[in-house]
Every structure is written in C-alpha cells, then in structure tokens.
C-alpha atoms as a PDB file:
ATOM      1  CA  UNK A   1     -23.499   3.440  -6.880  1.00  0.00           C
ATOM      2  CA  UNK A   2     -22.780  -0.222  -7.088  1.00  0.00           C
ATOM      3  CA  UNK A   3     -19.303  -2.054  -6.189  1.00  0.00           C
ATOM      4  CA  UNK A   4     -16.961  -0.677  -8.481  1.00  0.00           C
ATOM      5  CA  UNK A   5     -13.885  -2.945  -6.987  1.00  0.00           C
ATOM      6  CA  UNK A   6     -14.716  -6.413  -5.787  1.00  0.00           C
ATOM      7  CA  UNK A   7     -11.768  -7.763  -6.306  1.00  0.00           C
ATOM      8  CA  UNK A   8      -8.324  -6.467  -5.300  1.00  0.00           C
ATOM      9  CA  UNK A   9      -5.949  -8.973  -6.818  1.00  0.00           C
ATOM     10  CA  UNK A  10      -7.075 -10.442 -10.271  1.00  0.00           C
ATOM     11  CA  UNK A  11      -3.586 -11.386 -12.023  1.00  0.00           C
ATOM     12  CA  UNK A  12      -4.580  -9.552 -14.724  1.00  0.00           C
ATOM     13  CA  UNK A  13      -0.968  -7.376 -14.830  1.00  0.00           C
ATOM     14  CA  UNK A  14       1.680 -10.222 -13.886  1.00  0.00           C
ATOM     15  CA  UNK A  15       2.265 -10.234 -17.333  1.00  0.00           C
ATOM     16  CA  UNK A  16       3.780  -6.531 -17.086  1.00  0.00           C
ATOM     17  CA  UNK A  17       0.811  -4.986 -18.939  1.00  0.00           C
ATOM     18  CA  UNK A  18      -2.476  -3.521 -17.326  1.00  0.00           C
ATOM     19  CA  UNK A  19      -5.693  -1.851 -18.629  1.00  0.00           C
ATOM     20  CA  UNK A  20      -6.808   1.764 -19.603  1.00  0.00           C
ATOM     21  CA  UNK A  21     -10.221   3.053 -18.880  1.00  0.00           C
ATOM     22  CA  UNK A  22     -11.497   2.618 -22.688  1.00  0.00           C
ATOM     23  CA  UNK A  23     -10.344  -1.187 -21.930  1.00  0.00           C
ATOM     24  CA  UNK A  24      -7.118  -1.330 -24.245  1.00  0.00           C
ATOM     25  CA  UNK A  25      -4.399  -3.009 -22.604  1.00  0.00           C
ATOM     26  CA  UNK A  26      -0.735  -1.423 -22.412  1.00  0.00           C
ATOM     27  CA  UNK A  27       2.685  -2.133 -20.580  1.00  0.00           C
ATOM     28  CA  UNK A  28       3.164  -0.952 -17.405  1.00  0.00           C
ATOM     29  CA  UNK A  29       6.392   0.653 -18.415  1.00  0.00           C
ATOM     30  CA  UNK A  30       4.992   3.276 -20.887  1.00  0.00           C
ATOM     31  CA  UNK A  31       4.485   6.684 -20.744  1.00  0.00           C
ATOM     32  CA  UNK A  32       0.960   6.960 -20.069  1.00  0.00           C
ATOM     33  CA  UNK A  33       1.045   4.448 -16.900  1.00  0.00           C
ATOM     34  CA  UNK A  34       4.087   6.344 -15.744  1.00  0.00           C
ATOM     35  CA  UNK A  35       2.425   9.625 -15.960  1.00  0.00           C
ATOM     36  CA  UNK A  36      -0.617   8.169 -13.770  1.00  0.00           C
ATOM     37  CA  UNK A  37       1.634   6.657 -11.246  1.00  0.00           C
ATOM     38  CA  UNK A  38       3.360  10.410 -10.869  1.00  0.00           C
ATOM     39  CA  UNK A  39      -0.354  11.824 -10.571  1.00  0.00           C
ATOM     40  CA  UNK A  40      -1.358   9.228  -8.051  1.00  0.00           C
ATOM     41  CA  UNK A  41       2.119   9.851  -6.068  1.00  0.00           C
ATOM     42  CA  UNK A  42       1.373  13.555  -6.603  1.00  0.00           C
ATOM     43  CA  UNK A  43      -2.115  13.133  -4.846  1.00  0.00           C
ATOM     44  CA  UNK A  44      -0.594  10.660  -1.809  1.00  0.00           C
ATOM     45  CA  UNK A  45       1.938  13.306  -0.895  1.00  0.00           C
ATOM     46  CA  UNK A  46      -0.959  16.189  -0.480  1.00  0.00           C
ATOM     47  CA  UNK A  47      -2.827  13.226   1.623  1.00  0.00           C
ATOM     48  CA  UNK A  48       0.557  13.259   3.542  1.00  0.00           C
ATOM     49  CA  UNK A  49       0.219  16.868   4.054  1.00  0.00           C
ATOM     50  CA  UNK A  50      -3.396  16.805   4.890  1.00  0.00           C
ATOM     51  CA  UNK A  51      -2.585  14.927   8.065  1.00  0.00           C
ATOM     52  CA  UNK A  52      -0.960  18.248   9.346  1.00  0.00           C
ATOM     53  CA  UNK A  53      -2.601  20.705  11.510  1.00  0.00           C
ATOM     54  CA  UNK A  54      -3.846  22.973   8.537  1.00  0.00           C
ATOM     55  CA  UNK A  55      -5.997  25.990   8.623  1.00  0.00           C
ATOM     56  CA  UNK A  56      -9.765  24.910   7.685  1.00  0.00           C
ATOM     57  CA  UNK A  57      -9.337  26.689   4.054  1.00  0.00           C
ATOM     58  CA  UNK A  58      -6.554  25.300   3.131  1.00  0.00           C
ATOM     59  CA  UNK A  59      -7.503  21.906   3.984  1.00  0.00           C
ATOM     60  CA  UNK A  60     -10.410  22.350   2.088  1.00  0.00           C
ATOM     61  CA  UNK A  61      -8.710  23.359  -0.739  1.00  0.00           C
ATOM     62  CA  UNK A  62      -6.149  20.239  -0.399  1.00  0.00           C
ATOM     63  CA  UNK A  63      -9.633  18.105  -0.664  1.00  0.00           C
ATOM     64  CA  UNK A  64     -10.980  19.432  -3.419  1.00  0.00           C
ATOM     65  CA  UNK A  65      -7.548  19.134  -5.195  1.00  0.00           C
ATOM     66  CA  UNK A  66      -7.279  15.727  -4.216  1.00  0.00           C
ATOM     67  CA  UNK A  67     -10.504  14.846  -6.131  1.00  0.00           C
ATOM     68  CA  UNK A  68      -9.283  17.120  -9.353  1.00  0.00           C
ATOM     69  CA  UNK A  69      -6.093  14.494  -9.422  1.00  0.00           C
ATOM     70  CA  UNK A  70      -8.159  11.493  -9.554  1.00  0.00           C
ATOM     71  CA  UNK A  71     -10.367  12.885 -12.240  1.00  0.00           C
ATOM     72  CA  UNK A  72      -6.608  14.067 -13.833  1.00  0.00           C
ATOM     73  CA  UNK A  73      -5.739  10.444 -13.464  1.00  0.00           C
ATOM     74  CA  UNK A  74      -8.660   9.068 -14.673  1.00  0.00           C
ATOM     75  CA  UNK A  75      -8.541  11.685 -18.465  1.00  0.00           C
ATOM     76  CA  UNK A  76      -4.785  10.119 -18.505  1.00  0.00           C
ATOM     77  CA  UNK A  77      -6.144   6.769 -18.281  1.00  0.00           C
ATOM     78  CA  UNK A  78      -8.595   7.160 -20.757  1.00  0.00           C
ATOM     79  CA  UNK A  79      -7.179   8.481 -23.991  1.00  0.00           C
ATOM     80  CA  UNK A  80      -9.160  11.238 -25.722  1.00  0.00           C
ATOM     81  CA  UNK A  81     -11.153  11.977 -22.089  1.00  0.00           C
ATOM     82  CA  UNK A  82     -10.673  15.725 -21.147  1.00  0.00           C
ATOM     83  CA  UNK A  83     -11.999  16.375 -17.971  1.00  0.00           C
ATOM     84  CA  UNK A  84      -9.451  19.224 -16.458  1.00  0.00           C
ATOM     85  CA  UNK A  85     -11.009  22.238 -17.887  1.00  0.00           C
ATOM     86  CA  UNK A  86      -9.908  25.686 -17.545  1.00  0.00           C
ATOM     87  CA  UNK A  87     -11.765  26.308 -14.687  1.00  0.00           C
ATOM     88  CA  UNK A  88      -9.951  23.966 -12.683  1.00  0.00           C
ATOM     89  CA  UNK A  89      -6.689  26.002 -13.596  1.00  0.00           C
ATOM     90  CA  UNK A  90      -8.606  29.120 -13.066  1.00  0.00           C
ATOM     91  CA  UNK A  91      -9.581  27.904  -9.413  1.00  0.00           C
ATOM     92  CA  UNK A  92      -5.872  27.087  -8.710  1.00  0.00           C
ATOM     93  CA  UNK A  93      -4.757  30.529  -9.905  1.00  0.00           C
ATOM     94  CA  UNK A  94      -7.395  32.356  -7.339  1.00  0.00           C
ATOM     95  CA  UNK A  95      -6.059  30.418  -4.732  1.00  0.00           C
ATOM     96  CA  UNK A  96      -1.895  31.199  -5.969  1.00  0.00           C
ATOM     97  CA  UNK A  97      -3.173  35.191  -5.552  1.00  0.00           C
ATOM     98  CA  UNK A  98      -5.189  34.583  -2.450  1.00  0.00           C
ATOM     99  CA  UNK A  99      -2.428  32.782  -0.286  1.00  0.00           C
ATOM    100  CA  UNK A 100      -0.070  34.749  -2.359  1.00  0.00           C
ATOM    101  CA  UNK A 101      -1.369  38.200  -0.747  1.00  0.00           C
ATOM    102  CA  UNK A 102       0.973  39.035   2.372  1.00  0.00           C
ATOM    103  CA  UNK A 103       3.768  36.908   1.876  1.00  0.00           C
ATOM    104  CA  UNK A 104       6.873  38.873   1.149  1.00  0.00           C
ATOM    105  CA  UNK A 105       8.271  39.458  -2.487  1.00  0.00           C
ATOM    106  CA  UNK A 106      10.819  36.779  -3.382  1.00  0.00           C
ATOM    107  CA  UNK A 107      14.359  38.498  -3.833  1.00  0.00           C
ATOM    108  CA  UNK A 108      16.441  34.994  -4.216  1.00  0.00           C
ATOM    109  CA  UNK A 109      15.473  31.149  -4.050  1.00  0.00           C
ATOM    110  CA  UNK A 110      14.222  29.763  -0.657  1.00  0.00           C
ATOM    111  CA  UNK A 111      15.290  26.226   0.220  1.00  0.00           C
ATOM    112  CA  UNK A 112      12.615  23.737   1.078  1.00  0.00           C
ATOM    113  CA  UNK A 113      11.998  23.551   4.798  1.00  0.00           C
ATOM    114  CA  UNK A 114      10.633  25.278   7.726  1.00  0.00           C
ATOM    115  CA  UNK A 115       8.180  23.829   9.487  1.00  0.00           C
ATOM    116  CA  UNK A 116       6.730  20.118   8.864  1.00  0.00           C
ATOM    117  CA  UNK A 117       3.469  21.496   7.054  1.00  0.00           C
ATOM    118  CA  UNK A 118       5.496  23.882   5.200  1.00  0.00           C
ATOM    119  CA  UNK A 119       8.282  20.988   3.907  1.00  0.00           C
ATOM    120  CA  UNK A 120       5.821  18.663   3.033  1.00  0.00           C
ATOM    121  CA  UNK A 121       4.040  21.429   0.701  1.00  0.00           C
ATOM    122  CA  UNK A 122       7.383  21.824  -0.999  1.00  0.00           C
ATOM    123  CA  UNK A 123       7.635  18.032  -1.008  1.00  0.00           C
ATOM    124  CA  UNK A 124       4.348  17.592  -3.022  1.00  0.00           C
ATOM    125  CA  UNK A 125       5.238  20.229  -4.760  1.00  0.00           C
ATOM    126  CA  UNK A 126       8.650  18.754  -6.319  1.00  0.00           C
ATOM    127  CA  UNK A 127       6.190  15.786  -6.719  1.00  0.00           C
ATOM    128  CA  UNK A 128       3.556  16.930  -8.798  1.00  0.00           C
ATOM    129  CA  UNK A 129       6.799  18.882 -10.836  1.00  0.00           C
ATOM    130  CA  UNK A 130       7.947  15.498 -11.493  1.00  0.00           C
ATOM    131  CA  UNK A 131       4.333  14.356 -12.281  1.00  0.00           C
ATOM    132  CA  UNK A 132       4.268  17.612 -14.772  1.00  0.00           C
ATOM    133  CA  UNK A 133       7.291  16.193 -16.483  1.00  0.00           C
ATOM    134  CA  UNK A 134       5.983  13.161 -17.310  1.00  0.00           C
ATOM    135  CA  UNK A 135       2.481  14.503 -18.548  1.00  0.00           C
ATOM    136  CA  UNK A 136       4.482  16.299 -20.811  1.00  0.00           C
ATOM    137  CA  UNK A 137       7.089  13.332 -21.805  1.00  0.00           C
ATOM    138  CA  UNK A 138       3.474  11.565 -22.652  1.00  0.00           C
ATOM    139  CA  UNK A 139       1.842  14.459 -24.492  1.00  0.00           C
ATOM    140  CA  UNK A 140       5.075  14.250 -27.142  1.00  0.00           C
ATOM    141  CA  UNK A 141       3.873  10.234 -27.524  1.00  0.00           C
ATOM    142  CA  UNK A 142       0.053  11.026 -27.388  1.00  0.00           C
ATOM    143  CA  UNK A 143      -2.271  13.405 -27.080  1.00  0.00           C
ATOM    144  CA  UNK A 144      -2.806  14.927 -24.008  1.00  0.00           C
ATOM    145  CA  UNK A 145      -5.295  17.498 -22.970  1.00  0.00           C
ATOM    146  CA  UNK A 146      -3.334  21.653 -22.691  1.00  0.00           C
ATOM    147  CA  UNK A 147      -5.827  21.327 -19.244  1.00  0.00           C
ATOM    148  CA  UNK A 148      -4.373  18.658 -17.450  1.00  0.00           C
ATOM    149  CA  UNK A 149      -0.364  19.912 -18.016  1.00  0.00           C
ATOM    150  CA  UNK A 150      -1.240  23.220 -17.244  1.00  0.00           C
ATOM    151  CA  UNK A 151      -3.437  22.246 -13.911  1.00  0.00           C
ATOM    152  CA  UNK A 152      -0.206  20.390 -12.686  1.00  0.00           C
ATOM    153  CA  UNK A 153       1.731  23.219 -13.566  1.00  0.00           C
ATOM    154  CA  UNK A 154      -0.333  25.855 -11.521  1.00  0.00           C
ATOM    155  CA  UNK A 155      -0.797  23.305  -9.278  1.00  0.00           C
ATOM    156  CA  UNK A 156       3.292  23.057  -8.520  1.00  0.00           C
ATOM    157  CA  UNK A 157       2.655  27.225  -8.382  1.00  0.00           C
ATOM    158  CA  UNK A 158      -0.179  26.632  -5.527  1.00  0.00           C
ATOM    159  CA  UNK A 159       2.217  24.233  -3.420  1.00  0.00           C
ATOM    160  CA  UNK A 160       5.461  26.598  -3.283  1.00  0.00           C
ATOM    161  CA  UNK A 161       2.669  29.160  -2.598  1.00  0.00           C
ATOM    162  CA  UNK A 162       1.261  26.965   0.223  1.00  0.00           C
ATOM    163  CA  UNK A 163       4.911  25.858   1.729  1.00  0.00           C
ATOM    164  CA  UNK A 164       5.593  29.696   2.012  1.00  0.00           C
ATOM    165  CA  UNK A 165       2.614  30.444   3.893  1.00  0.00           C
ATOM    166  CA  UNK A 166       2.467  27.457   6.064  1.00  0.00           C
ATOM    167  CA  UNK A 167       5.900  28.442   7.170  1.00  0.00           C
ATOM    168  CA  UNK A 168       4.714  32.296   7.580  1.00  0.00           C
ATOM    169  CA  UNK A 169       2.261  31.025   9.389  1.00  0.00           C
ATOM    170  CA  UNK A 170       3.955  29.189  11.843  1.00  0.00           C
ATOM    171  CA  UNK A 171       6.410  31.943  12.999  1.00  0.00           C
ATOM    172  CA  UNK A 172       9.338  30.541  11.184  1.00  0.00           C
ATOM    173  CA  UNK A 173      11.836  32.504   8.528  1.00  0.00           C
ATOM    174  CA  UNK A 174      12.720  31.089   5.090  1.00  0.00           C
ATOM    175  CA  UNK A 175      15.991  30.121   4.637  1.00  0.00           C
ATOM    176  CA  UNK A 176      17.256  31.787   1.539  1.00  0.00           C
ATOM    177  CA  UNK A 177      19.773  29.925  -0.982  1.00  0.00           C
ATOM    178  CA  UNK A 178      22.976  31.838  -1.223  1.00  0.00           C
ATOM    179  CA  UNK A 179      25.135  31.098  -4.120  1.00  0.00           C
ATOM    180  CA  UNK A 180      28.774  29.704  -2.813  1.00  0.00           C
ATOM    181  CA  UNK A 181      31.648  30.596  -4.845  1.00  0.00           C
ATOM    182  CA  UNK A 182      33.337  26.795  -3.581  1.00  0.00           C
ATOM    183  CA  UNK A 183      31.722  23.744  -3.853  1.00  0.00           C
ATOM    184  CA  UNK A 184      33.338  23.355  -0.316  1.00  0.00           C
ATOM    185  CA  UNK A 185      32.676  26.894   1.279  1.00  0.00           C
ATOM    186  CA  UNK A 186      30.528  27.084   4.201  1.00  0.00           C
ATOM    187  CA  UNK A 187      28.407  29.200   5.974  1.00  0.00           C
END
C-alpha cells in the first residue's frame, strides 16, 4: 500500500467546508461531519481505555472494535457505502452475552465509576451514545445504513457490559443510584 497521507495540512477546509470519500465537498458543521467526529471521539475514548491493564480478550476485542469504527467512519463519509453488516452487530451481541454471563442481575441503575478501567468503559460508552444520537440525527437528513446505528447501539450495550465487569473484576462493588425524594437530601 502506497502513501495514503503525504500531506497533513493542505488548507483545503479553512474555508469551513471539507471533503467526503466520494470527493463532494460539505460544511464542516453538518450532520454527516458531526456524526464522524462523534465516531472518531467514540473510537479515541476506547484507545483511552485500551491503555488500561485489560485482560488479553478484552483487549482484543477493544482492537478489533477500534478497526469496525474506522470502517463505520469511513460508510458515514462516503454516502451510499455500507460496510457495517450484521455480522458486526452479531459479533458485538456474542460478546454482550459472553461478558454478560456472571455478572449479577441489575435490580436499579448503577452510577458510572469503580475502578479506572471500569469508568472509562462507561465513559466511552456515554460517548459512542452520543455518537448513536447523531447517526441517527443524520439518518433523518440522509440515508444511513440500519447496520451502522444499530452497531453503535449494541456497541453502547457492550461498554456498560464491559464497565460492569471490569469493575467485578477488580474487587470493587457498584454503586447503585438511589432515587432522593429532595433535590438536597443526602446520603
């Protein structure tokens, strides 16, 4: 494979606008630019997480959905592309009832936390939520392929999934939300 990127800054989106896959040029305030930019942020936070100690599986699996995001950002960059096929999702949900097994029915919400690995899972998992959001703020614009919103939404499944069992993992309790009848009442 030959140099893709020579050439880091060009000038080519001072004027607020940058370029698509198929070539088109768009603003850099629409829909579809803002839905990449969640997917990218999305994939930086599980690079984030990666630098954790991890357990060799689930860094593994962290890798391999690090390279499903870029091809996820690169279908949103080119409209029409679909490369997110069901599989993908279908991976995600095996892992969701793998790392699922064990862990403790939920009764009530859990509050983000725990230990580091476990918080930052949560983190990219409020990330690619927001990233979710925006696919399908774009998808009401454009087309978008039923794929790519419904990886990111199993995805967001995998990470609370992850966070849980990270924290398991590392001896520590989840910290259950309790509903306060005050805004001011304390615990």
């Amino acid at each position: 494979m030959g140099h893709r990127i020579s050439k880091i800054v060009t000038r080519t989106g001072d004027a607020g606008q940058t370029g698509l896959g198929d070539g088109s040029r768009v603003p850099k305030s629409g829909a579809r630019i803002h839905a990449i930019g969640e997917i990218d942020e999305t994939n930086t936070t599980l690079g984030l997480l990666l630098t954790e100690e991890l357990p060799a599986d689930v860094r593994a699996l962290l890798i391999n959905v690090q390279h499903d995001l870029f091809d996820l950002g690169g279908e949103v960059c080119i409209p029409g592309m679909c490369m997110i096929t069901t599989r993908h999702v279908e991976r995600l949900e095996e892992a969701i009832d793998h790392y699922n097994t064990g862990l403790e029915p939920l009764r009530d919400f859990i509050l983000p936390g725990g230990s580091r690995a476990g918080a930052l899972a949560h983190h990219a998992r409020a990330v690619c939520r927001r990233a979710e959001r925006m696919l399908v703020a774009l998808a009401q614009v454009e087309a978008v392929g039923d794929g790519a919103r419904q990886y990111l939404n199993r995805l967001s499944d995998l990470l609370f999934v992850l966070g849980r069992m990270l924290n398991r993992a590392a001896g520590g309790e989840e910290a259950l939300w309790k509903k306060r009848k005050n805004a001011g009442e304390e615990e």
